[in-house]
C-alpha atoms as a PDB file:
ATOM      1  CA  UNK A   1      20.163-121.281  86.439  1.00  0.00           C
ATOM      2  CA  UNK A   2      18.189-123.914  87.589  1.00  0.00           C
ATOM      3  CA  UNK A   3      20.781-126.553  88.390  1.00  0.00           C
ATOM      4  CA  UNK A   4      22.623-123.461  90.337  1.00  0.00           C
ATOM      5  CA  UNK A   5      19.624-123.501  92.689  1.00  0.00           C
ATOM      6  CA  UNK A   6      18.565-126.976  92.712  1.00  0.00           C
ATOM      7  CA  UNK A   7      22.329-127.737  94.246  1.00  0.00           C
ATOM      8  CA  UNK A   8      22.373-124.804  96.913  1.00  0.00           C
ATOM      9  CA  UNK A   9      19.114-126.962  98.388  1.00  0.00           C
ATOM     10  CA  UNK A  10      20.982-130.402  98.481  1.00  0.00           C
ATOM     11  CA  UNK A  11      24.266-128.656  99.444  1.00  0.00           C
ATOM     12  CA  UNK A  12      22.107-127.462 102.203  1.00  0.00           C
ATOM     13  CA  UNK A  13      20.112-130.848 102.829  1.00  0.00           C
ATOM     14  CA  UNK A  14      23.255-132.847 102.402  1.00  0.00           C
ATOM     15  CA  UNK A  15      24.503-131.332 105.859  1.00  0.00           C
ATOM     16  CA  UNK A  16      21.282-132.672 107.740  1.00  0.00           C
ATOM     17  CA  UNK A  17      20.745-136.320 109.037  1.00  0.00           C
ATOM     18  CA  UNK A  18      19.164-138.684 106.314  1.00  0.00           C
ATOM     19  CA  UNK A  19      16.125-138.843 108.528  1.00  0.00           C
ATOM     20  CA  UNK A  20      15.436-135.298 108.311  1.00  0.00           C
ATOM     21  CA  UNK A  21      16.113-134.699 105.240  1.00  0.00           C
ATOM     22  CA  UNK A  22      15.281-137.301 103.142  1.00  0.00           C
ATOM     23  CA  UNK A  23      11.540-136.513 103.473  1.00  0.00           C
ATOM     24  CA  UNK A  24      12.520-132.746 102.924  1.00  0.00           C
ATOM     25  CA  UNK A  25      14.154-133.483  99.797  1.00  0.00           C
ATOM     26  CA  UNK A  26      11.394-136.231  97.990  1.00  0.00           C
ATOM     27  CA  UNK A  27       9.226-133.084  98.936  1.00  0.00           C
ATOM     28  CA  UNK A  28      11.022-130.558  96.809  1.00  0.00           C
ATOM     29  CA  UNK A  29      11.661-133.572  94.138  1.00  0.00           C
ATOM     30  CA  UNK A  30       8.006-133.801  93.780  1.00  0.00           C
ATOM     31  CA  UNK A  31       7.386-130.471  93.429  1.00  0.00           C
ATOM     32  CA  UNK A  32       8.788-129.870  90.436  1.00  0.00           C
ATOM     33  CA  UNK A  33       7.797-133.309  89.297  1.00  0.00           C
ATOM     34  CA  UNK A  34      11.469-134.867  88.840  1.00  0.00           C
ATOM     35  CA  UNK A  35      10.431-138.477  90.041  1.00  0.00           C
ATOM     36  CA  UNK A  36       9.081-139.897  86.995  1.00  0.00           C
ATOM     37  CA  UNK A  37       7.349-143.357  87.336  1.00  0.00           C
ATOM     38  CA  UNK A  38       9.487-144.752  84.129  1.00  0.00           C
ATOM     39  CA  UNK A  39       7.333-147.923  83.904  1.00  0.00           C
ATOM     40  CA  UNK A  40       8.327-148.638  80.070  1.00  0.00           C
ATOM     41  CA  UNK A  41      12.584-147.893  80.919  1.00  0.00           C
ATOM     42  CA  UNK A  42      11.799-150.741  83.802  1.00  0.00           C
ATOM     43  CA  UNK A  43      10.386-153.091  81.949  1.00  0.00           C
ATOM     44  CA  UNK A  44      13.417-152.659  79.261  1.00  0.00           C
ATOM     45  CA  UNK A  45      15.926-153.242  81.142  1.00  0.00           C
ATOM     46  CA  UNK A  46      14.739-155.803  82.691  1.00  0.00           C
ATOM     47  CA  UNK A  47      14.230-157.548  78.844  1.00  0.00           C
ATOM     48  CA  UNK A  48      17.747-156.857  78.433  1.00  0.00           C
ATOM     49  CA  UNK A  49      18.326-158.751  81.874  1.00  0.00           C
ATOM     50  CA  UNK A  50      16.388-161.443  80.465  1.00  0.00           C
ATOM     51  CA  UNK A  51      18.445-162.023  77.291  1.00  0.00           C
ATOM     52  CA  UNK A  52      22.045-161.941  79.007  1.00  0.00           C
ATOM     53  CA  UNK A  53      20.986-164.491  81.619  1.00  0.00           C
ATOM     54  CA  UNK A  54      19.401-166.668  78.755  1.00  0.00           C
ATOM     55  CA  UNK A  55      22.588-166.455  77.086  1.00  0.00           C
ATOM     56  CA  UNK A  56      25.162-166.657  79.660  1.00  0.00           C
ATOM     57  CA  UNK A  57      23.454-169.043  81.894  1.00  0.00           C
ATOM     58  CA  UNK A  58      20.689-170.920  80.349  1.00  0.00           C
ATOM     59  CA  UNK A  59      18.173-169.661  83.172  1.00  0.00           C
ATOM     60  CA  UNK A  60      14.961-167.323  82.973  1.00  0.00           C
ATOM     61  CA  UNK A  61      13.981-164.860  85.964  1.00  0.00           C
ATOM     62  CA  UNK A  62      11.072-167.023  86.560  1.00  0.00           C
ATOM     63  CA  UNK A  63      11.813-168.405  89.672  1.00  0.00           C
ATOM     64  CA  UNK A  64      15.068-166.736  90.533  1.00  0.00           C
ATOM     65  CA  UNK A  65      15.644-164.729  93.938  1.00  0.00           C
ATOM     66  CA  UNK A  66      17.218-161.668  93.029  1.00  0.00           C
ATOM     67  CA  UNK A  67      18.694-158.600  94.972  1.00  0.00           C
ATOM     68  CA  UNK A  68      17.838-155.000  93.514  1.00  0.00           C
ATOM     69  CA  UNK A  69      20.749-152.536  94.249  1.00  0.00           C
ATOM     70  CA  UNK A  70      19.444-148.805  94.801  1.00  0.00           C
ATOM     71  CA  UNK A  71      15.625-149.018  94.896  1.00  0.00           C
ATOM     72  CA  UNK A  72      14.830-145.870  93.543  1.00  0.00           C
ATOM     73  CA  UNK A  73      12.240-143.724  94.011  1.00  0.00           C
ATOM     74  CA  UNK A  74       9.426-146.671  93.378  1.00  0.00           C
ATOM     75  CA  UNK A  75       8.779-150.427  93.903  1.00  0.00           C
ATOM     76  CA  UNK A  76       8.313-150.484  89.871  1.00  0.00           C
ATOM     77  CA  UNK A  77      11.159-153.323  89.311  1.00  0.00           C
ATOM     78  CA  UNK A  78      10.609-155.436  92.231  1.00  0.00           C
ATOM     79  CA  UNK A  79       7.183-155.664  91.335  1.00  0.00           C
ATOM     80  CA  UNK A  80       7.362-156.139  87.572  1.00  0.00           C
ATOM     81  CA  UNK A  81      10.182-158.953  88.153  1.00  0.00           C
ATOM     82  CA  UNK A  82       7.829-160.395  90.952  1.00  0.00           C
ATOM     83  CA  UNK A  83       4.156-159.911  88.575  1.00  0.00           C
ATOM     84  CA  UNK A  84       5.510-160.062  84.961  1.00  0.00           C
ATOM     85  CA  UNK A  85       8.469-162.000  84.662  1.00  0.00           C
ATOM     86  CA  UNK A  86       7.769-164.654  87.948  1.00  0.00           C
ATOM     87  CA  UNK A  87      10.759-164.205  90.344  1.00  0.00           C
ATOM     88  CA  UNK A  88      10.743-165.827  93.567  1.00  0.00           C
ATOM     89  CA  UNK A  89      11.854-162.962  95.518  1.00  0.00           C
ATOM     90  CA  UNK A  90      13.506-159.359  95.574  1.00  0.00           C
ATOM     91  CA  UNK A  91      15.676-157.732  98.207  1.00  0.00           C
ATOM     92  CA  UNK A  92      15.804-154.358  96.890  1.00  0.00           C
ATOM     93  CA  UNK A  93      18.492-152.324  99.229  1.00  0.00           C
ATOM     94  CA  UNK A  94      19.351-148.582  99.513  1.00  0.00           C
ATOM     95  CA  UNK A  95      21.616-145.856 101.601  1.00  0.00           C
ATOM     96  CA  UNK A  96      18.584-144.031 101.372  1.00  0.00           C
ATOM     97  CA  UNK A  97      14.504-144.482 102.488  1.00  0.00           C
ATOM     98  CA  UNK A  98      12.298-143.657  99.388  1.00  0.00           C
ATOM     99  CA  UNK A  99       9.151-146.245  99.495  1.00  0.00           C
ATOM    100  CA  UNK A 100       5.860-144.720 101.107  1.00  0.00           C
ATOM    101  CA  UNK A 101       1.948-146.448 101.144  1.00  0.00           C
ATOM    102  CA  UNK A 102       1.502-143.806  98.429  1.00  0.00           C
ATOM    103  CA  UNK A 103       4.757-144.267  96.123  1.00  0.00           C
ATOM    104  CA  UNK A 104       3.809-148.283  96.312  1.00  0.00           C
ATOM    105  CA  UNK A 105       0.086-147.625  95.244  1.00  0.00           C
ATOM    106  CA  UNK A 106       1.251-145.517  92.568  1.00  0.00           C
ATOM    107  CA  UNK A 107       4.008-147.914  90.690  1.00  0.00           C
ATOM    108  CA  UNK A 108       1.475-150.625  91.220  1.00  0.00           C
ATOM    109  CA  UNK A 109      -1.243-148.430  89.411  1.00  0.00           C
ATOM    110  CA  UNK A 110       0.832-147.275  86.737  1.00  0.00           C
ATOM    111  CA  UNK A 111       2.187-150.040  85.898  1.00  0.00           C
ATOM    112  CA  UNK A 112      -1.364-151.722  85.686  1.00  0.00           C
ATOM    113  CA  UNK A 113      -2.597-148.526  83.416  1.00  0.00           C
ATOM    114  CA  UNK A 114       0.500-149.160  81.101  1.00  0.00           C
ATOM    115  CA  UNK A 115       0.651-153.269  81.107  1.00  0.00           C
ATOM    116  CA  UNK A 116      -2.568-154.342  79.820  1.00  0.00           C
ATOM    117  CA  UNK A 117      -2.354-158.040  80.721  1.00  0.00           C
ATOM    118  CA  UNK A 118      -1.391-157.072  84.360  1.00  0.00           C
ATOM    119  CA  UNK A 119      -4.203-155.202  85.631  1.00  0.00           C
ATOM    120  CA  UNK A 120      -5.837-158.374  86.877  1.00  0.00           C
ATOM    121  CA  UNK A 121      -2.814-159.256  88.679  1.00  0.00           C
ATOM    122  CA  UNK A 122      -3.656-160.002  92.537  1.00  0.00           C
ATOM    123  CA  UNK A 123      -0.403-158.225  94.427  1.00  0.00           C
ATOM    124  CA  UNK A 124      -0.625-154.775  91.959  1.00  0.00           C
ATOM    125  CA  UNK A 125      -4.330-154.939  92.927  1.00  0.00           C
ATOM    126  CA  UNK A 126      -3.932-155.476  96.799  1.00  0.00           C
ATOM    127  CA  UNK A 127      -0.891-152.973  96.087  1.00  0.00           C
ATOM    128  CA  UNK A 128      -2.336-150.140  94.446  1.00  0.00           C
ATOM    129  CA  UNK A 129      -5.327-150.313  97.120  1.00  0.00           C
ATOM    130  CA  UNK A 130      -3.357-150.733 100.491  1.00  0.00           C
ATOM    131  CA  UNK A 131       0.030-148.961  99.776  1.00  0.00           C
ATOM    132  CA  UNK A 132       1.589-152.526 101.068  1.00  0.00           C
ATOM    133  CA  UNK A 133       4.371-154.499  99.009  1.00  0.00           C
ATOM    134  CA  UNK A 134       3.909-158.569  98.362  1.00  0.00           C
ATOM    135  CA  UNK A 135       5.735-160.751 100.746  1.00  0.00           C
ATOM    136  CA  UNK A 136       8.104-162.002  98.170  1.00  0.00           C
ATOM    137  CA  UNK A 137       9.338-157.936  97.720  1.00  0.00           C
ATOM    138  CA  UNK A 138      11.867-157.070 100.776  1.00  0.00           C
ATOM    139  CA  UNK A 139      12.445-153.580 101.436  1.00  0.00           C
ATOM    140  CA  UNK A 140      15.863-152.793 103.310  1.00  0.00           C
ATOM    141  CA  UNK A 141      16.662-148.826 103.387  1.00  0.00           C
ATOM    142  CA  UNK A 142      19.377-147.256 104.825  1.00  0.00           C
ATOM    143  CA  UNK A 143      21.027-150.967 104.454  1.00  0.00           C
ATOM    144  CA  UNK A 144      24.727-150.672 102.386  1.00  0.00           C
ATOM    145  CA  UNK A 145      24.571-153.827 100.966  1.00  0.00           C
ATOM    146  CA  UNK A 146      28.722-154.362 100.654  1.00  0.00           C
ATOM    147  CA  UNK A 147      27.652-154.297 105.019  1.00  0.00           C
ATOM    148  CA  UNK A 148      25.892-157.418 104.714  1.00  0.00           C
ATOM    149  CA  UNK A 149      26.816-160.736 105.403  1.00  0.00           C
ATOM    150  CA  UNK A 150      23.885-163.052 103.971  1.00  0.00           C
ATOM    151  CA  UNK A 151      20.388-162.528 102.463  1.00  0.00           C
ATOM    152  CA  UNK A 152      17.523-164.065 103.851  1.00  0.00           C
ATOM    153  CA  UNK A 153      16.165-167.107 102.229  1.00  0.00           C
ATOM    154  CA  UNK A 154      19.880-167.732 101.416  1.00  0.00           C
ATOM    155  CA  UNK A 155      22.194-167.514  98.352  1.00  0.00           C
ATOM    156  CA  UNK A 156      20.761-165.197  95.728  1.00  0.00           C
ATOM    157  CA  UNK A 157      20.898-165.663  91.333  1.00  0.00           C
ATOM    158  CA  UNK A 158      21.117-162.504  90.024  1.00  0.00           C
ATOM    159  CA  UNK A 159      21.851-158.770  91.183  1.00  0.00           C
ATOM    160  CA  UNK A 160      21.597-156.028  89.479  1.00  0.00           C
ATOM    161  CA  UNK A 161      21.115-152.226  89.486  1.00  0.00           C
ATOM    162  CA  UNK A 162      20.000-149.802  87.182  1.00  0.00           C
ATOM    163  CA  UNK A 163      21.539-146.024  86.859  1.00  0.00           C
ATOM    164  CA  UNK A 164      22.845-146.171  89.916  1.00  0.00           C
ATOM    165  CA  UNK A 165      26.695-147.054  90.090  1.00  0.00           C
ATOM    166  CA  UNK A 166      27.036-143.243  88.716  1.00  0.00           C
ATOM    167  CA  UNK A 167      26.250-142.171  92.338  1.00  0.00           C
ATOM    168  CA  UNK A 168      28.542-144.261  94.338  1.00  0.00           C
ATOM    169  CA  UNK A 169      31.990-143.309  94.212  1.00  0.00           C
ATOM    170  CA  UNK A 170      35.199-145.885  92.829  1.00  0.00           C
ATOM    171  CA  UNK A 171      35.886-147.046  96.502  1.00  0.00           C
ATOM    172  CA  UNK A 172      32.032-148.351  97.178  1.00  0.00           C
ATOM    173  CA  UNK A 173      31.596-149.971  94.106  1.00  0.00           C
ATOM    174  CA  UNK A 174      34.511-151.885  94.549  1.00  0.00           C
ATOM    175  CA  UNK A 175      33.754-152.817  97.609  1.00  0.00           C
ATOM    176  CA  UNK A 176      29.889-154.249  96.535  1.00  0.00           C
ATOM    177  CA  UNK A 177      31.386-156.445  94.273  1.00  0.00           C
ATOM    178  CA  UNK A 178      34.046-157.643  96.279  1.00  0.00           C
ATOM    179  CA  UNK A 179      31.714-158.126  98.983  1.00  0.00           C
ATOM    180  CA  UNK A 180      28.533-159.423  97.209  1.00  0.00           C
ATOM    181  CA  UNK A 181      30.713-163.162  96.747  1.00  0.00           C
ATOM    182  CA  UNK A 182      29.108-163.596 100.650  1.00  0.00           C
ATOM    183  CA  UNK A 183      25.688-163.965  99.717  1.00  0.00           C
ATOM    184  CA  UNK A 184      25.893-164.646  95.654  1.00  0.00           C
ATOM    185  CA  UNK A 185      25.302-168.335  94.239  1.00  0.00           C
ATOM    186  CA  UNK A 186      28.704-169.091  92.515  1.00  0.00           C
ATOM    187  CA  UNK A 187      27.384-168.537  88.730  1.00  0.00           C
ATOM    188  CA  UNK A 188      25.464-165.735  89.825  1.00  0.00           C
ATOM    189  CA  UNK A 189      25.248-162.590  87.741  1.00  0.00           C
ATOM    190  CA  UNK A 190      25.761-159.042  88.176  1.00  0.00           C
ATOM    191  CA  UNK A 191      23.898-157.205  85.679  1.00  0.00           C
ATOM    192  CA  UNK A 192      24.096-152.954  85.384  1.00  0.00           C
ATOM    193  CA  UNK A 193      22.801-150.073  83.713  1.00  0.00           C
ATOM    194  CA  UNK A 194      24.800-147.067  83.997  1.00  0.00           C
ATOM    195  CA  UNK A 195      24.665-143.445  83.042  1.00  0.00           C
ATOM    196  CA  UNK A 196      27.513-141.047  81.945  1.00  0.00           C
ATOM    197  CA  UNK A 197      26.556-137.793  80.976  1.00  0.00           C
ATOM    198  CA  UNK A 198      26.360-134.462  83.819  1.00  0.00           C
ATOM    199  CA  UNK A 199      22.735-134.657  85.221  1.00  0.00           C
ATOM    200  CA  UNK A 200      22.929-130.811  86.088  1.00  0.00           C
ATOM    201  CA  UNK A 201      22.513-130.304  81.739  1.00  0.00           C
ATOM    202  CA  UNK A 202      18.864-132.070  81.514  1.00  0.00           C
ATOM    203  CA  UNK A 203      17.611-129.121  84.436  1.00  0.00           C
ATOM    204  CA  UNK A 204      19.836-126.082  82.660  1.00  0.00           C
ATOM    205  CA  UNK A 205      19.492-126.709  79.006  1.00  0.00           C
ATOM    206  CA  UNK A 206      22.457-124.230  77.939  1.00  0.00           C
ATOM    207  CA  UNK A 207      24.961-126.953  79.273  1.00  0.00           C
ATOM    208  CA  UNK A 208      26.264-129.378  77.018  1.00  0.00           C
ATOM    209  CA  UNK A 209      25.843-133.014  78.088  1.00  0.00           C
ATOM    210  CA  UNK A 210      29.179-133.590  79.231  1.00  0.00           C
ATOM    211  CA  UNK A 211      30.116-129.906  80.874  1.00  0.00           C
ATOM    212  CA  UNK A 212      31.221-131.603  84.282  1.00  0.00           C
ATOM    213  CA  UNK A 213      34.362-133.167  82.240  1.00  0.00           C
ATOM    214  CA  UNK A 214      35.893-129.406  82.271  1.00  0.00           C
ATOM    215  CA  UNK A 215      36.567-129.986  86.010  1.00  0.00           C
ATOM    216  CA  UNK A 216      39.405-130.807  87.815  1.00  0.00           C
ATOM    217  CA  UNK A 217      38.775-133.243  90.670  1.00  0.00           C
ATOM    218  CA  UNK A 218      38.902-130.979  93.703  1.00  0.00           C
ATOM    219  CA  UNK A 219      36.376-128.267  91.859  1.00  0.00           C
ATOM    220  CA  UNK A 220      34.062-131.044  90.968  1.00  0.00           C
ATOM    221  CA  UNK A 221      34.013-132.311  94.438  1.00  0.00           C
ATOM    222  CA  UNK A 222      32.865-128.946  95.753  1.00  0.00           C
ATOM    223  CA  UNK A 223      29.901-128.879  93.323  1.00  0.00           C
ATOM    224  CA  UNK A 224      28.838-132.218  93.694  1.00  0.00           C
ATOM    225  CA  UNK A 225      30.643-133.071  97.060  1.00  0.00           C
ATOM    226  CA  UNK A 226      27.095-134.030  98.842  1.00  0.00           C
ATOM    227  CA  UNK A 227      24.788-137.397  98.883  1.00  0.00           C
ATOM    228  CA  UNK A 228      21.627-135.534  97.050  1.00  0.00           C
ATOM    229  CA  UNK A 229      24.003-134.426  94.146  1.00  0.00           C
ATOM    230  CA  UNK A 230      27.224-136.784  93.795  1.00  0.00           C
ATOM    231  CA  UNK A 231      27.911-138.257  90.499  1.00  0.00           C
ATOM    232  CA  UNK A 232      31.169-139.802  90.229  1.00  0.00           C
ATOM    233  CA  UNK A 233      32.398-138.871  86.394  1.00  0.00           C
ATOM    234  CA  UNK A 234      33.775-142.435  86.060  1.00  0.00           C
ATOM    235  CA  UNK A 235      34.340-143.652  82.067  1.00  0.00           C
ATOM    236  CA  UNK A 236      33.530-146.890  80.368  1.00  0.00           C
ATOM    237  CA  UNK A 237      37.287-148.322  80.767  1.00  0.00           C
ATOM    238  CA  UNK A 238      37.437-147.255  84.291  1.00  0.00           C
ATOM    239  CA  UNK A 239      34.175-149.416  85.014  1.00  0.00           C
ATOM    240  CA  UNK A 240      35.999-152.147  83.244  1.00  0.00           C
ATOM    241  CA  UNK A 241      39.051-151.919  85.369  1.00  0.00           C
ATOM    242  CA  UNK A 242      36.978-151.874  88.855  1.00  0.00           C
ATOM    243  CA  UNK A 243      34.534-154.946  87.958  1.00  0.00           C
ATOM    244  CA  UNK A 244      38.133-156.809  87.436  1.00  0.00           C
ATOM    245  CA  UNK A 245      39.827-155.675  90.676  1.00  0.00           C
ATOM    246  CA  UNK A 246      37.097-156.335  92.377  1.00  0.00           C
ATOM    247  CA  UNK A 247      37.005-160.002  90.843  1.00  0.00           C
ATOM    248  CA  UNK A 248      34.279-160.173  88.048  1.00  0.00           C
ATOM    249  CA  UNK A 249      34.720-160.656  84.659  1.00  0.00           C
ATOM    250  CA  UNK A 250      32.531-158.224  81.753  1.00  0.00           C
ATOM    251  CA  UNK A 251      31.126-160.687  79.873  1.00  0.00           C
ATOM    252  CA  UNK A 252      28.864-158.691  77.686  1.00  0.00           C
ATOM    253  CA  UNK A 253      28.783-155.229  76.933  1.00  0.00           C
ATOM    254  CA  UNK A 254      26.248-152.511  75.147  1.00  0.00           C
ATOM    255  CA  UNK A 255      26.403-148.591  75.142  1.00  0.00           C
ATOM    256  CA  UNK A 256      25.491-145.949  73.429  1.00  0.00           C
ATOM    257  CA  UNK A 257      27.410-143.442  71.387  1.00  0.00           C
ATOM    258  CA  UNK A 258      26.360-140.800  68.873  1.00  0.00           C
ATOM    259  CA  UNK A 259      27.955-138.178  66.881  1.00  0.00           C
ATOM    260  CA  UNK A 260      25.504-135.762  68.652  1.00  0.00           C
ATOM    261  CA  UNK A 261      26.852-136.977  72.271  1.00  0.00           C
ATOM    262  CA  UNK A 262      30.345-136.286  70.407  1.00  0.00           C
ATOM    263  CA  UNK A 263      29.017-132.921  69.244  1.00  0.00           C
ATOM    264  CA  UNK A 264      28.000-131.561  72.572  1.00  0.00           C
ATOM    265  CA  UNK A 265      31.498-133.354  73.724  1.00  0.00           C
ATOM    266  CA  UNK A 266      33.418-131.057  71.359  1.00  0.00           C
ATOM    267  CA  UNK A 267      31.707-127.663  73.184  1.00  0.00           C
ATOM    268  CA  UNK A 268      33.789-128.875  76.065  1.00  0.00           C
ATOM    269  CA  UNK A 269      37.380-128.427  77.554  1.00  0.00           C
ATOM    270  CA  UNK A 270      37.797-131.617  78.675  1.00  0.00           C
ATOM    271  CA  UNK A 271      40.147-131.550  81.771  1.00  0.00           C
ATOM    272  CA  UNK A 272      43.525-133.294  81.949  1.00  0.00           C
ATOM    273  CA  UNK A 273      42.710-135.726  83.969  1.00  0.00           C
ATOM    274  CA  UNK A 274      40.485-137.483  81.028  1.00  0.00           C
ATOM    275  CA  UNK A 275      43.279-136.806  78.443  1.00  0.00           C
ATOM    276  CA  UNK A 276      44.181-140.452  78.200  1.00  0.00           C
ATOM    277  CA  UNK A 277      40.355-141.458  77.027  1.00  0.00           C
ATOM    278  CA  UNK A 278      39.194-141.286  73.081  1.00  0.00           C
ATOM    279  CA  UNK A 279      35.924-139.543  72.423  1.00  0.00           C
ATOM    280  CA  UNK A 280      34.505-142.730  71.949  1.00  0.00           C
ATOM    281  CA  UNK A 281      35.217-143.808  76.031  1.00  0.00           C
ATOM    282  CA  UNK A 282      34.169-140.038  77.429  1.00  0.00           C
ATOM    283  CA  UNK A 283      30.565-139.954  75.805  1.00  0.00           C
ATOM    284  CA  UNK A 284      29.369-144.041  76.043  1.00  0.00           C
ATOM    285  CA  UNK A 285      26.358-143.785  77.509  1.00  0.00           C
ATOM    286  CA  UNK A 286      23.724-146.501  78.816  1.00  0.00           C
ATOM    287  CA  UNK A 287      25.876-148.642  79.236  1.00  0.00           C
ATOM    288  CA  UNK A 288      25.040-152.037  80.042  1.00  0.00           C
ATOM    289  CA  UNK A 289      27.272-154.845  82.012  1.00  0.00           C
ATOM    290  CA  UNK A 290      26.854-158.413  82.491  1.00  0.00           C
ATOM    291  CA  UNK A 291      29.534-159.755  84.865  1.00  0.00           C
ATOM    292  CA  UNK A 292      30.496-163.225  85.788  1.00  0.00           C
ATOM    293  CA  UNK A 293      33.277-163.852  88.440  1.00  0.00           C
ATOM    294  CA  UNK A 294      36.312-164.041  86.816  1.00  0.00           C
ATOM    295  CA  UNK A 295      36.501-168.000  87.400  1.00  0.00           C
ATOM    296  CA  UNK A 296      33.239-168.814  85.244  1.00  0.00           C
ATOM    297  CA  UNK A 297      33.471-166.286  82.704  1.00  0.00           C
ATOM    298  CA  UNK A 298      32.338-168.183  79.368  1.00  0.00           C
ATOM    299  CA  UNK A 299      33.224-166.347  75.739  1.00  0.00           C
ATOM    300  CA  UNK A 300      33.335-163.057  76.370  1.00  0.00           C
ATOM    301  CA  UNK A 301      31.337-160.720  73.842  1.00  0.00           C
ATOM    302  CA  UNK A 302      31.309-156.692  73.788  1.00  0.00           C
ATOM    303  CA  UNK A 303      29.621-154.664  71.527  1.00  0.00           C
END
């Protein structure tokens, strides 16, 4: 199965320094052409961004300085909030190193093939021709960002992340949030998209979407106990529960669930340890969080 093989290489890779490996693994990644440039998923969530700050805090991203947690493969959000919607600044920060010359020529180009009214836009032109980022987009890689203590330029508007809280475990994303207060303007945002289904089922298509809910928490940890495969199998109330420890209020809430996602649910055994969730909770997927801190939360809104 592919998924079988795909985590004996990160198993492997996992027990080599970052530095080594990283470059190893982004090799094998674009081999078999898993790093999509999702240009039009970018762009939508940062729409969605749009409309929660509009109604939560009156402001647009134009103008804003904004910090970008997990910077993915490519610069395409930094420079579509930088070029399209007219932030000040991004500090996009990562445990890992991703950007190259060629990834940043490439999200500038494709997002100039697949945004019309951008492909006269000055830093996606000097972009896609010199593999350099604008001055307003800061780069900080290997950087944990609950580690810092201030952003340069000073206190920041918005943060947010997208699919990317499913790879930290409970502990770190805690600790972001509880940390993040340092360097946040007080009615800042946080603002997140995360993912909930097992990624091993979109590379073996005979698993169901949701087959890593059979495990128990010390066999789960042994197949995805390294940093190139970890997901953490966290559910929609137990995001709820760290934002609040960790002293920030969900203010507005959107996920998906389907009676397919509860189909492919019901081909699993789900494992004790998610007894005390409905079917509902296990398969909510996409889900999207707008957090205030706790002591400017206005009306709070799920759906």
């Amino acid at each position: 199965m592919k998924w079988v093989v795909k985590a004996a290489a990160q198993e492997i890779l996992g027990r080599l320094p970052a530095r080594l490996a990283d470059p190893i693994y982004h090799g094998l990644q674009r081999a078999v052409r898993d790093i999509p440039v999702d240009i039009q998923g970018q762009r939508s969530f940062i729409g969605e961004t749009a409309s929660f700050l509009q109604e939560l805090r009156g402001k647009k991203l134009n103008g804003l300085r904004i910090v970008e947690l997990g910077s993915g493969w490519h610069p395409v959000l930094p420079l579509l909030l930088i070029c399209e919607f007219g932030a000040a600044t991004v500090h996009t920060f990562d445990v890992s190193q991703h950007y190259s010359p060629a990834r940043i020529a490439e999200a500038a180009d494709e997002i100039m093939k697949n945004a019309t009214h951008l492909r006269a836009d000055s830093f996606l032109r000097r972009a896609a021709l010199t593999g350099n980022l604008p001055d307003s987009i800061h780069y900080h890689p290997r950087t944990k960002i609950q580690e810092i203590q201030e952003v340069s330029g000073g206190p920041v508007d918005l943060a947010l992340s997208r699919s990317v809280l499913e790879y930290a475990t409970s502990e770190e994303i805690r600790h972001i949030h509880e940390t993040s207060r340092r360097w946040l303007t007080h009615d800042a945002l946080w603002i997140h998209l995360v993912g909930t289904s097992d990624d091993r089922a979109r590379q073996d298509r005979r698993l169901p979407q949701f087959d890593f809910l059979r495990y128990s928490k010390n066999t789960w940890a042994r197949i995805s106990g390294n940093r190139y495969a970890y997901k953490n199998r966290l559910r929609l109330p137990e995001y709820r529960s760290l934002f609040q420890s960790a002293g920030w209020q969900v203010e507005r809430e959107k996920s998906i669930i389907t009676e397919s996602a509860i189909a492919s649910l019901n081909l699993v055994p789900i494992h004790r340890d998610f007894a005390q969730f409905s079917a509902e909770e296990l398969v909510a997927g996409a889900i999207r969080f707008a957090l205030v801190p706790r002591e400017t939360q206005p009306n709070r809104r799920i759906n």
